[in-house]
Protein backbone atom coordinates (compact mmCIF):
# COMPACT_ATOMS: atom_id res chain seq x y z
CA UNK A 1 -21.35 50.47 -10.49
CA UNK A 2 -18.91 50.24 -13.29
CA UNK A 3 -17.18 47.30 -11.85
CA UNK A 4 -18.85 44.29 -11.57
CA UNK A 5 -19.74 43.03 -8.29
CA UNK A 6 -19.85 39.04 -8.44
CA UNK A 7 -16.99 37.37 -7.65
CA UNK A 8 -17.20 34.96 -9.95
CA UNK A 9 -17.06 37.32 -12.59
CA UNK A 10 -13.42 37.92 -11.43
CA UNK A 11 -12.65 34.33 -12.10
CA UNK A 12 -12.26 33.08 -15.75
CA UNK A 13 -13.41 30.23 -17.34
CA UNK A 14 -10.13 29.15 -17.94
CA UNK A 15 -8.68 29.32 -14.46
CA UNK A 16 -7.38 26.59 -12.06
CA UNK A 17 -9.42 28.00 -9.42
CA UNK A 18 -12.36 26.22 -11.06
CA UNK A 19 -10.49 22.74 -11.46
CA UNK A 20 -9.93 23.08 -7.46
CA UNK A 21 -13.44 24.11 -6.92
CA UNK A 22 -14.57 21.03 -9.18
CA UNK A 23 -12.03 18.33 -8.20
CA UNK A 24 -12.23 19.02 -4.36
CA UNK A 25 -16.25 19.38 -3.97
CA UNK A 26 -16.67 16.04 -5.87
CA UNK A 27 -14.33 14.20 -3.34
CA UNK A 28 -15.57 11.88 -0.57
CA UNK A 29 -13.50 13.69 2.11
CA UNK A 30 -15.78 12.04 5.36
CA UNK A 31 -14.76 8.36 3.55
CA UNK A 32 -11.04 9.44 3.59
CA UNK A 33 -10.78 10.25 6.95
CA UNK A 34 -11.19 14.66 7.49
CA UNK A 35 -12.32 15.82 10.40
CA UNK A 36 -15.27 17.91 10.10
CA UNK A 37 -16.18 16.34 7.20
CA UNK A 38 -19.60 14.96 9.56
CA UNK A 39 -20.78 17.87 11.72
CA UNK A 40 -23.46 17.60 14.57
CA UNK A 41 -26.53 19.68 13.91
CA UNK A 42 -25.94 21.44 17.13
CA UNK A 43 -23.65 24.32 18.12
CA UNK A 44 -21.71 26.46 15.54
CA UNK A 45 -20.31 24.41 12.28
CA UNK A 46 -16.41 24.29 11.80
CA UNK A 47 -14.65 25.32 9.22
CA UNK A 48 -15.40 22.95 6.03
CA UNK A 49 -12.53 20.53 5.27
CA UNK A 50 -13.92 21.25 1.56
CA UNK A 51 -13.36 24.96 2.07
CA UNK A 52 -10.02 24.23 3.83
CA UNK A 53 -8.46 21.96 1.28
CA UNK A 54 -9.25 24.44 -1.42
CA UNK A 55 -7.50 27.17 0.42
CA UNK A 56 -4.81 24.78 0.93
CA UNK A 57 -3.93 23.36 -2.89
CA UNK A 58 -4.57 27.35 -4.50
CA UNK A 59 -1.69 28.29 -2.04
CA UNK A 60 0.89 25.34 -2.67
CA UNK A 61 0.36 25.81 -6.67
CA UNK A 62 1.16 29.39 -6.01
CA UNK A 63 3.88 29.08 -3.56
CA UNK A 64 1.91 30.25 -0.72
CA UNK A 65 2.30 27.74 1.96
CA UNK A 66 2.47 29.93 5.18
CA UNK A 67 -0.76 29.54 7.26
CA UNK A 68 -0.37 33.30 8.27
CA UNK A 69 -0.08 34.20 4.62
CA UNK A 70 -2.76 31.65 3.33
CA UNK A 71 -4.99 34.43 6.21
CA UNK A 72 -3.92 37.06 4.18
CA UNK A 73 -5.03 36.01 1.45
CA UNK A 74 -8.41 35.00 2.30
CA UNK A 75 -9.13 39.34 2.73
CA UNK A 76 -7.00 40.49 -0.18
CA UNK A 77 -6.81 37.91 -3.55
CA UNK A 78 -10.39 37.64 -5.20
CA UNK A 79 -9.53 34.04 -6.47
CA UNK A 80 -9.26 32.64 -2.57
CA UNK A 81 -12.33 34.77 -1.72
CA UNK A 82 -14.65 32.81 -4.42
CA UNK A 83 -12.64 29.55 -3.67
CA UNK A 84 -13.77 30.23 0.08
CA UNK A 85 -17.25 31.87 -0.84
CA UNK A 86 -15.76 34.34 1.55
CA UNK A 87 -14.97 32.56 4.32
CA UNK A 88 -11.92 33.85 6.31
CA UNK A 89 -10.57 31.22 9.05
CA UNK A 90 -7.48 33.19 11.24
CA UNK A 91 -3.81 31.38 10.80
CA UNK A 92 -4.30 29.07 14.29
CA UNK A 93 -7.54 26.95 12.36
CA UNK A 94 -5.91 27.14 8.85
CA UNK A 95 -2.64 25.35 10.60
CA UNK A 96 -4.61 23.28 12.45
CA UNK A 97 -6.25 21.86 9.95
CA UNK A 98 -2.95 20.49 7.77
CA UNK A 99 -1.44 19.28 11.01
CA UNK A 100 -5.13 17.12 11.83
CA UNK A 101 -5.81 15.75 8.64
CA UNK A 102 -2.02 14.68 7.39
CA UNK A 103 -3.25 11.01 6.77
CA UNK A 104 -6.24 11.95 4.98
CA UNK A 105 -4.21 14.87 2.33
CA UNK A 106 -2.44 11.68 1.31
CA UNK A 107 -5.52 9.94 0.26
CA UNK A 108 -6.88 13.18 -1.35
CA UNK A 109 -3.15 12.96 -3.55
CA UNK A 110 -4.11 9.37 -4.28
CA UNK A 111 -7.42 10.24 -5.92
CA UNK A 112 -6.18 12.27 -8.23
CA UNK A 113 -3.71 10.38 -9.52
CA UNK A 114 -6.56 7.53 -9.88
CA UNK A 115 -8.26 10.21 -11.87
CA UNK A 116 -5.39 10.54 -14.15
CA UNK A 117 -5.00 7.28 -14.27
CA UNK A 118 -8.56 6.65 -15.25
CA UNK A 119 -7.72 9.89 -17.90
CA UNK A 120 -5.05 7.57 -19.31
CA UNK A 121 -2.37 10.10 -18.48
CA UNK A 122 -0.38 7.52 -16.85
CA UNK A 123 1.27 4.54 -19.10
CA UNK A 124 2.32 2.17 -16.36
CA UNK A 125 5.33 0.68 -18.63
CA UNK A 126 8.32 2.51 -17.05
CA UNK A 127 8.28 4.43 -13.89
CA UNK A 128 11.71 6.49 -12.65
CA UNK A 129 12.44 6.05 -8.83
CA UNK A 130 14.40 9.22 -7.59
CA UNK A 131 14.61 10.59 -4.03
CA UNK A 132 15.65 14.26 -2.93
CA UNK A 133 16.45 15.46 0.90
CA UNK A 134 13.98 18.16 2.02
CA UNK A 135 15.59 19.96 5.14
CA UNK A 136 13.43 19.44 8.39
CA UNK A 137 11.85 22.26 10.67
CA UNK A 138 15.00 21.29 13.20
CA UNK A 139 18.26 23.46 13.27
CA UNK A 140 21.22 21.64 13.02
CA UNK A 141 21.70 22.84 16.79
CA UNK A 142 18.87 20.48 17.91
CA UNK A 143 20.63 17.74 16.31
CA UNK A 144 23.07 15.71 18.56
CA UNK A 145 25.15 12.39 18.75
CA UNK A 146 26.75 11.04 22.19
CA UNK A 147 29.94 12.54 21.11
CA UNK A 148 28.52 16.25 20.97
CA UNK A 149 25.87 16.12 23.44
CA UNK A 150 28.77 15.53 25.80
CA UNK A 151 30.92 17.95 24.88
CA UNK A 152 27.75 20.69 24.90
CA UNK A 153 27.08 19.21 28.45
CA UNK A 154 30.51 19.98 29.47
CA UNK A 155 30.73 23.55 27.67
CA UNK A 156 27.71 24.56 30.08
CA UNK A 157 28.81 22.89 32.91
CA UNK A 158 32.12 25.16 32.85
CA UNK A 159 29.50 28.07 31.99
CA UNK A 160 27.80 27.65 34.72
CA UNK A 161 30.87 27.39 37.12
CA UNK A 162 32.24 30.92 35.66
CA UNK A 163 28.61 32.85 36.61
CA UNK A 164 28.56 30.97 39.88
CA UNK A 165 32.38 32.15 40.89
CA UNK A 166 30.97 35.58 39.55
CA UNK A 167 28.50 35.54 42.03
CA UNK A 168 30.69 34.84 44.58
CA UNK A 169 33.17 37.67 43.74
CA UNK A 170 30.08 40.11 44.01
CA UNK A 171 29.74 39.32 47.60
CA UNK A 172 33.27 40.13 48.46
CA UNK A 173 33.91 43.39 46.16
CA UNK A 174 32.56 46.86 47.90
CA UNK A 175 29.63 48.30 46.75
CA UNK A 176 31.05 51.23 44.73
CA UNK A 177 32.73 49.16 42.53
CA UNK A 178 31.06 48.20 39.36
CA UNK A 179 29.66 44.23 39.18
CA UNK A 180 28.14 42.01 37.25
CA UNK A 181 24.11 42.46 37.90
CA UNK A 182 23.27 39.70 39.84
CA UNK A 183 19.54 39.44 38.38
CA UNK A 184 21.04 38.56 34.82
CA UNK A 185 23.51 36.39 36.18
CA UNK A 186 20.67 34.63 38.16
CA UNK A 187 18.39 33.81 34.86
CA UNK A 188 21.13 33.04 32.28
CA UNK A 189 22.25 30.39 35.38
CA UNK A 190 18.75 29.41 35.71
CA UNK A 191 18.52 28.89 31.63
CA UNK A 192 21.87 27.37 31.52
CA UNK A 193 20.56 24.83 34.04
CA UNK A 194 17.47 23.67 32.20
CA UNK A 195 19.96 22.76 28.92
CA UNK A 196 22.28 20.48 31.71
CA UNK A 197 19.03 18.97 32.97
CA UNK A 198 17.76 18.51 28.64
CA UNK A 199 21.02 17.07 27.20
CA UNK A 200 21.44 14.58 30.30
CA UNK A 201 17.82 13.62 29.07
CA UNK A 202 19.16 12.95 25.73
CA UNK A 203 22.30 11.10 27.29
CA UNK A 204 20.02 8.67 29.18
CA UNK A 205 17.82 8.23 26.13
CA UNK A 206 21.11 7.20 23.82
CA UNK A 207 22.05 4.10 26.64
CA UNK A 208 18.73 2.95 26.78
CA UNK A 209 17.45 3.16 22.95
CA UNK A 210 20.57 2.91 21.36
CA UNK A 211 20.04 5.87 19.08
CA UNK A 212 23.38 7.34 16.78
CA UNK A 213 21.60 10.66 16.84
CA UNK A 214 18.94 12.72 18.23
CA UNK A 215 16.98 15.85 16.71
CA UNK A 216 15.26 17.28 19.81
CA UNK A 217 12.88 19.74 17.99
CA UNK A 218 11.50 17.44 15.19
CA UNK A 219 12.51 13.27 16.61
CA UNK A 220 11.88 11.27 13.51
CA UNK A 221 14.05 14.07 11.31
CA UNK A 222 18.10 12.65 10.62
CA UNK A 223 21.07 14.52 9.82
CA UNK A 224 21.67 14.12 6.15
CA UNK A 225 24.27 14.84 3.25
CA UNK A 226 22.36 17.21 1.02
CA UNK A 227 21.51 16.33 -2.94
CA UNK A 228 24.61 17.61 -4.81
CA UNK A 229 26.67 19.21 -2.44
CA UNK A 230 28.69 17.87 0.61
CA UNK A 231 26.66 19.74 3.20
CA UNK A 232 24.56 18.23 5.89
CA UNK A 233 21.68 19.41 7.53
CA UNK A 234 18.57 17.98 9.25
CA UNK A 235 16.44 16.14 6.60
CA UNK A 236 13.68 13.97 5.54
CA UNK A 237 14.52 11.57 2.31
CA UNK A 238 11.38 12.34 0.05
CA UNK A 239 10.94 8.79 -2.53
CA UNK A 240 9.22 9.32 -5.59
CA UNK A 241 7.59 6.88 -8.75
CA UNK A 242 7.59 9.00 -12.02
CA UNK A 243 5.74 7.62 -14.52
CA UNK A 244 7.20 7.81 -18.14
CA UNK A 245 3.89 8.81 -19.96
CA UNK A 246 3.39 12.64 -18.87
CA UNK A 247 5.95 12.69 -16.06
CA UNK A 248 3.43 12.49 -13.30
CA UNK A 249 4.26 11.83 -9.56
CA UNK A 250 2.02 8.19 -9.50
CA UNK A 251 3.44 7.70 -5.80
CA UNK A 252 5.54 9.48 -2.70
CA UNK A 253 6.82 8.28 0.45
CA UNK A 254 9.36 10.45 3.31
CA UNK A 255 11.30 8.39 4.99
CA UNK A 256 14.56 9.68 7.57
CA UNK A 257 16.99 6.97 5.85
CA UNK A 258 19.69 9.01 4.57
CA UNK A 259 20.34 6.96 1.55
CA UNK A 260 18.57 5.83 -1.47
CA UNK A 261 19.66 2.00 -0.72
CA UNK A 262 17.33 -0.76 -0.27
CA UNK A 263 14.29 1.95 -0.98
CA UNK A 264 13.28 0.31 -4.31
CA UNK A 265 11.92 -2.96 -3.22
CA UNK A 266 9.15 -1.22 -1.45
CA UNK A 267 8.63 1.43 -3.30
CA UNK A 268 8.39 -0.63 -6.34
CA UNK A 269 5.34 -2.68 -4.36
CA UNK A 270 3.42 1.03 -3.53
CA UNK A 271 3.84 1.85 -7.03
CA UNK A 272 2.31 -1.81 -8.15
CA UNK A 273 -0.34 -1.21 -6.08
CA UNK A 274 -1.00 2.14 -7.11
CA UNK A 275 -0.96 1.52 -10.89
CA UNK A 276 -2.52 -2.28 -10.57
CA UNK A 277 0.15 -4.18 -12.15
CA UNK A 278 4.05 -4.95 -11.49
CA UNK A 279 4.86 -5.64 -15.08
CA UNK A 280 6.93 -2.08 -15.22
CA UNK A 281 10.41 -1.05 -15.87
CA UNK A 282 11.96 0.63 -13.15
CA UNK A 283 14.52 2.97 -14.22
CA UNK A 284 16.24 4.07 -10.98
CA UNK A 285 20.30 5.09 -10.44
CA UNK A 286 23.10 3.33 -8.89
CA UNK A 287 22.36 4.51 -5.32
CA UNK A 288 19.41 2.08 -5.23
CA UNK A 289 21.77 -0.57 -6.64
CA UNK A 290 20.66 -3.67 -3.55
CA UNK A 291 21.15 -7.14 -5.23
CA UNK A 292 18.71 -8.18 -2.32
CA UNK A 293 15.94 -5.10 -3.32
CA UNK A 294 16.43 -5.84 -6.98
CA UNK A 295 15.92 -9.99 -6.33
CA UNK A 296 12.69 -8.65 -5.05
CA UNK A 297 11.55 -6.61 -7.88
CA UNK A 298 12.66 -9.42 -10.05
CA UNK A 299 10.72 -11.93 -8.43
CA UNK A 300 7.24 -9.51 -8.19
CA UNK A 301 7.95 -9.48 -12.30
CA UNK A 302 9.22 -5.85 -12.28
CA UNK A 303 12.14 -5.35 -14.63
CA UNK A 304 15.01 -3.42 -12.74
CA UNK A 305 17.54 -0.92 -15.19
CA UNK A 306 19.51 0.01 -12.63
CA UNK A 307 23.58 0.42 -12.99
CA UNK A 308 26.21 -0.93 -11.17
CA UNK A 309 28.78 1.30 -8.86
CA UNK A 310 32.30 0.90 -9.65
CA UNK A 311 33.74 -0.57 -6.09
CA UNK A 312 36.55 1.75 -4.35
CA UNK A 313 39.76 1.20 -3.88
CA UNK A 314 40.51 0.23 -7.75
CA UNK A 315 43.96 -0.50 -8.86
CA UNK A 316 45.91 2.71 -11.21
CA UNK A 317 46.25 0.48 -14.31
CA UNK A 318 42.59 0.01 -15.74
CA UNK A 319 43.79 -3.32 -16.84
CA UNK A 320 43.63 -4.89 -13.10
CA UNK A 321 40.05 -2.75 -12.89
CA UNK A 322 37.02 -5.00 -10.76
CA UNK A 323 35.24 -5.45 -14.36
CA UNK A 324 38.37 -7.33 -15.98
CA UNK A 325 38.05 -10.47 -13.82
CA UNK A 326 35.67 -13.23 -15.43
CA UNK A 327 33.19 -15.28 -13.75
CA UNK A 328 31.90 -18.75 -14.91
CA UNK A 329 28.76 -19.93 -13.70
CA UNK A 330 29.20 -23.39 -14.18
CA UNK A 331 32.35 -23.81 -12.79
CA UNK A 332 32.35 -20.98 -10.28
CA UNK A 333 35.56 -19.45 -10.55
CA UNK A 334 37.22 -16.07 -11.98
CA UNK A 335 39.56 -15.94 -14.31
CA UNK A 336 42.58 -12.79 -13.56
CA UNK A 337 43.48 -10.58 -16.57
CA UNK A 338 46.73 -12.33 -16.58
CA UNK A 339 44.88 -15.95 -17.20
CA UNK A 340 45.10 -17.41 -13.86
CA UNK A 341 41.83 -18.74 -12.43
CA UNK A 342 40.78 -17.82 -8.87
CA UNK A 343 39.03 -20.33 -6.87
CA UNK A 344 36.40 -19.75 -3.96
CA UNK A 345 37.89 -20.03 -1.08
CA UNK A 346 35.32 -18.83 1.61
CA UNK A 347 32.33 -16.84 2.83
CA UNK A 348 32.18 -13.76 4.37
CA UNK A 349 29.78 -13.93 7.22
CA UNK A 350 29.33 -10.24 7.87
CA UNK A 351 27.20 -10.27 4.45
CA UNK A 352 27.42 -13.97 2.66
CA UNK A 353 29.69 -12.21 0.22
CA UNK A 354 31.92 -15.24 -1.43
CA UNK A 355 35.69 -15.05 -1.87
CA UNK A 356 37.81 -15.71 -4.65
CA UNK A 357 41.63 -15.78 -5.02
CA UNK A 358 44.64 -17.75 -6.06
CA UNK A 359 47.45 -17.17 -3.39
CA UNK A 360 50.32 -19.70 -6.09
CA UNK A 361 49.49 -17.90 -8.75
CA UNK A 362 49.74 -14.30 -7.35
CA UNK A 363 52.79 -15.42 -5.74
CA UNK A 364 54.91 -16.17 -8.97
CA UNK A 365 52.35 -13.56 -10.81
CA UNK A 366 54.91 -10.56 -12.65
CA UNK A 367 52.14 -8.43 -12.46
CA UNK A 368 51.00 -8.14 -8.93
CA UNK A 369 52.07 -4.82 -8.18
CA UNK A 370 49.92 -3.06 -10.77
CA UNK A 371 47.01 -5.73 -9.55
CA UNK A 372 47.13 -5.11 -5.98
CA UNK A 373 48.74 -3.51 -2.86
CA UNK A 374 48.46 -6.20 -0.92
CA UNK A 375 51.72 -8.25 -0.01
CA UNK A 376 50.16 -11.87 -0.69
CA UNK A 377 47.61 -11.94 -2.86
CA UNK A 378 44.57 -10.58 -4.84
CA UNK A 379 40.60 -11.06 -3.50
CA UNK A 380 37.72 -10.52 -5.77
CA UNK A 381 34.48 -10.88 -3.80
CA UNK A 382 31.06 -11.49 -5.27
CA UNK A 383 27.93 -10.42 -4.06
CA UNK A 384 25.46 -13.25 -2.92
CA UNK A 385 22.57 -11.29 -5.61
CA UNK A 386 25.71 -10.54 -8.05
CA UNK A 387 23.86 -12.12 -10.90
CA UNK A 388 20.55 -9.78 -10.47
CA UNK A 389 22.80 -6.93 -9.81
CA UNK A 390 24.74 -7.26 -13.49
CA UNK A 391 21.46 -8.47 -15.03
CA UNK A 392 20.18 -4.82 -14.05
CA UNK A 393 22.99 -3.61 -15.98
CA UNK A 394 23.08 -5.04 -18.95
CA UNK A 395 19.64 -3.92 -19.42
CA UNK A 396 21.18 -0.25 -18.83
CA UNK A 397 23.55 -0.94 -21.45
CA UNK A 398 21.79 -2.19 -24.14
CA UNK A 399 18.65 0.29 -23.36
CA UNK A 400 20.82 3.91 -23.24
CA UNK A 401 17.74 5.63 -24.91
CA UNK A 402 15.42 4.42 -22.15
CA UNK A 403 18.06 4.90 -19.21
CA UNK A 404 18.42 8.71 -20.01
CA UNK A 405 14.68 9.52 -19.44
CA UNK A 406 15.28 8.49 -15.77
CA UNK A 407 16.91 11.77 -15.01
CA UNK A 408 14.18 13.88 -17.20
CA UNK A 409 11.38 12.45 -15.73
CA UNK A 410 12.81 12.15 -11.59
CA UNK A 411 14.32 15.53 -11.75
CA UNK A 412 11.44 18.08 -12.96
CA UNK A 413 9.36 17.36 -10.26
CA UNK A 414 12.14 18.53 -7.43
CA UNK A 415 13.38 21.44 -9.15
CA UNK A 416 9.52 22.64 -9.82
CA UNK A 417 8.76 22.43 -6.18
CA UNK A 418 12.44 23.50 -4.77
CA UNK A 419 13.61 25.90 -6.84
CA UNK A 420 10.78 27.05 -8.71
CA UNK A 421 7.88 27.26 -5.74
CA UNK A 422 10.64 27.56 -2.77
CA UNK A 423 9.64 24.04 -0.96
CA UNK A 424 12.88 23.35 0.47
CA UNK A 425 11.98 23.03 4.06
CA UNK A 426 8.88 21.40 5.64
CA UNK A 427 6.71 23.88 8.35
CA UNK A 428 5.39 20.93 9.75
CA UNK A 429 7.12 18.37 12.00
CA UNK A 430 7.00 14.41 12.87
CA UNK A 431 7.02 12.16 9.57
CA UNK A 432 3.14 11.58 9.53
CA UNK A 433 2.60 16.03 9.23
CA UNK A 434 5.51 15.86 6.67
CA UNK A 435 3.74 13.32 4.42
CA UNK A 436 1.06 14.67 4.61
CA UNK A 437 2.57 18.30 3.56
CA UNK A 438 4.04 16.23 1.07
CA UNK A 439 0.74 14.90 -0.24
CA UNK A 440 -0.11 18.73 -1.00
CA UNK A 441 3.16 19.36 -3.09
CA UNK A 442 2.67 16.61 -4.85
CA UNK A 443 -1.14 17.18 -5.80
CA UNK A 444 -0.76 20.37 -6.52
CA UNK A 445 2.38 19.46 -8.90
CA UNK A 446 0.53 16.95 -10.82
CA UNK A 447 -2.83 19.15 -11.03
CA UNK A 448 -0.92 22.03 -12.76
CA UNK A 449 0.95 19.34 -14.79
CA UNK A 450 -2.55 17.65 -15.86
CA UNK A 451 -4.12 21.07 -16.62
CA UNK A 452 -1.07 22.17 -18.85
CA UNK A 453 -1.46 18.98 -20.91
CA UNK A 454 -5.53 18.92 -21.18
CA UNK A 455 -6.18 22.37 -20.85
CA UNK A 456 -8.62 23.71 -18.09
CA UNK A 457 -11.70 22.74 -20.28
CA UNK A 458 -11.35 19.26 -21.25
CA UNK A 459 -9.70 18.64 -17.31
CA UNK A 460 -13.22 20.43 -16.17
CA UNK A 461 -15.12 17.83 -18.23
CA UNK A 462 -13.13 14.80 -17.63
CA UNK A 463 -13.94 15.46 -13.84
CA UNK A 464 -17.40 16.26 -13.99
């Protein structure tokens, strides 16, 4: 033969393959939980998780993430075929397999970045928090509130009424005139009935579980405003710790709250845990601005550089801006642009915000119109954690260099697997199947990213 016949001839010493091949076989996969991982020594063997998770992480680094495709390529691409030793599972087992061992992908994610960690790849000074909406495997169609499950439940209801009278007329029309066939009226009744009986389901569920909105396909997706654009669509809320060294992904979580508020507290405490220590900066944007979240980091020893939203509803003149009003600590009052100090006067008990104005001196006050549009007088309100919140700031501010790696570090990671390998909508469904589809994104992000940065060689020696 002129061509050479071992597969591993096919397969360079320089190729990923063999940092799969390495990095998965030397994992404890029965101590993290895969099934299969212990066989009995009766009957035929399953598929190896070892085999599996190989097939798994080539495909996701090379945008291959279909299980019918990830068959395909177990007959036709030479690299799979020596990652597999041949092996050639049909789509059904290959799905099965992500959907059964979601929980224990994560923990495969976490040993590698314990490996880089142990590499020294990751610094553990500053970390960037970022999050990104990932669209669910729900159609916006499946996606209902009480308002429009009602109004779909009426819709069909008339729907149903029309075929019915149509039925009707058939019996009283001769028959040499042309009607309606009463077969298709009969099943598009029949399928028209089984929606009634399903949204009447969902109206029962939203009085007894107090729901705002229900996805019917996939239940722990929400309807979300989509990452630069004013679309919505059925999404998951993917969290992510960046760390500053080699722009790694130390740590992941998907969660269906539709904003980045009050995520960094806990997230901060994964990442801690993670990298062993909470004495990092956290660099994260003014969606995650919580006084409460950031008292928390503060208190755990992690440094927060995070900056604060202008509040709506400003006045036109800059002057009378939300920034221009002084507060002293000692006597706790603000002091108005035009000199005139505003005393506390009460306490908001929707969210222990504390009020300050000065209803004599905005009634004599020149000024007023360009301060407010109010007819008596001018409130400034101050956030129970305002002093953490502007503390966060001020670090911002005098650390601009810092601040502006937040965005290079967060954002490479979604446009690599979004744009670049087309993961912009989960296969799987339920928030423990989409972690754990996560978990492979991730690990096969930050394996590329390690091997670019070592080079295959010195990555196959740091794991043996």
């Amino acid at each position: 033969m002129l061509m050479p016949y071992i597969l591993d001839e096919y397969v360079g010493e320089e190729n990923i393959c063999r940092v799969i091949d390495l990095f998965v076989g030397k994992a404890d996969l029965k101590a993290m939980g895969f099934k299969y991982a212990e066989t009995k020594e009766t009957g035929c063997p399953p598929y190896s998780p070892w085999a599996m998770s190989k097939l798994y992480l080539y495909g996701y680094q090379n945008r291959v993430r279909s299980s019918r495709r990830l068959e395909s390529e177990t007959h036709r691409n030479i690299e799979v075929m020596w990652l597999m030793e041949r092996l050639t599972p049909d789509d059904k087992t290959i799905s099965n397999f992500r959907k059964e061992n979601a929980k224990a992908l994560k923990g495969l994610y976490r040993l590698f970045v314990q490996f880089c960690i142990s590499c020294e790849l990751v610094g553990k000074g500053t970390e960037s928090f970022d999050g990104t909406k990932i669209k669910a495997n729900n159609s916006r169609r499946n996606h209902y509130t009480q308002k429009t499950a009602l109004q779909s439940l009426a819709r069909i209801e008339k729907k149903i009424d029309e075929y019915l009278a149509m039925l009707d007329e058939n019996d009283r029309i001769e028959m040499a005139e042309k009607k309606p066939d009463k077969e298709n009226l009969m099943e598009a009744i029949n399928k028209l009935s089984s929606k009634k009986a399903m949204l009447e389901d969902i109206l029962k569920e939203f009085e007894t579980t107090g729901e705002e909105s229900i996805c019917t396909v996939d239940r722990d997706a929400k309807l979300m405003k989509q990452s630069g654009s004013k679309d919505f669509d059925v999404s998951y809320n993917v969290q992510t710790v960046t760390d500053e060294k080699h722009g790694l992904v130390v740590e992941y979580e998907v969660t269906n709250h539709a904003k980045d508020m009050n995520e960094l507290s806990w997230m901060s405490e994964k990442a801690a845990e993670v990298l062993g220590t909470n004495d990092f900066k956290a660099l994260a944007d003014m969606g995650y601005c919580s006084g409460s979240d950031i008292k928390e980091c503060e208190d755990k020893g992690v440094k927060c550089y995070i900056p604060m939203p202008e509040p709506g509803h400003q006045p036109t003149n800059p002057a009378f801006h939300r920034n221009k009003f002084t507060y002293d600590s000692i006597r706790d009052i603000y002091t108005c642009p035009c000199g005139h100090e505003m005393l506390h006067v009460r306490r908001r008990k929707r969210d222990g915000y504390e009020v300050y104005a000065n209803r004599g001196a905005c009634k004599i006050c020149e000024q007023k119109k360009e301060c407010t549009k109010s007819q008596t007088l001018r409130e400034i309100e101050r956030n129970p954690y305002q002093e953490y919140i502007e503390r966060a700031e001020i670090r911002v501010k005098e650390n601009r260099e810092l601040y502006r790696r937040r965005q290079e570090l967060s954002e490479p990671p979604f446009g690599v697997i979004k744009r670049i390998w087309g993961f912009d909508q989960y296969l799987c469904r339920g928030d423990e199947k989409v972690s754990g589809e996560t978990a492979l994104t991730f690990l096969a992000y930050n394996m590329r990213r390690v091997a670019n940065i070592m080079g295959i060689k010195a990555m196959m020696e740091a794991l043996a």
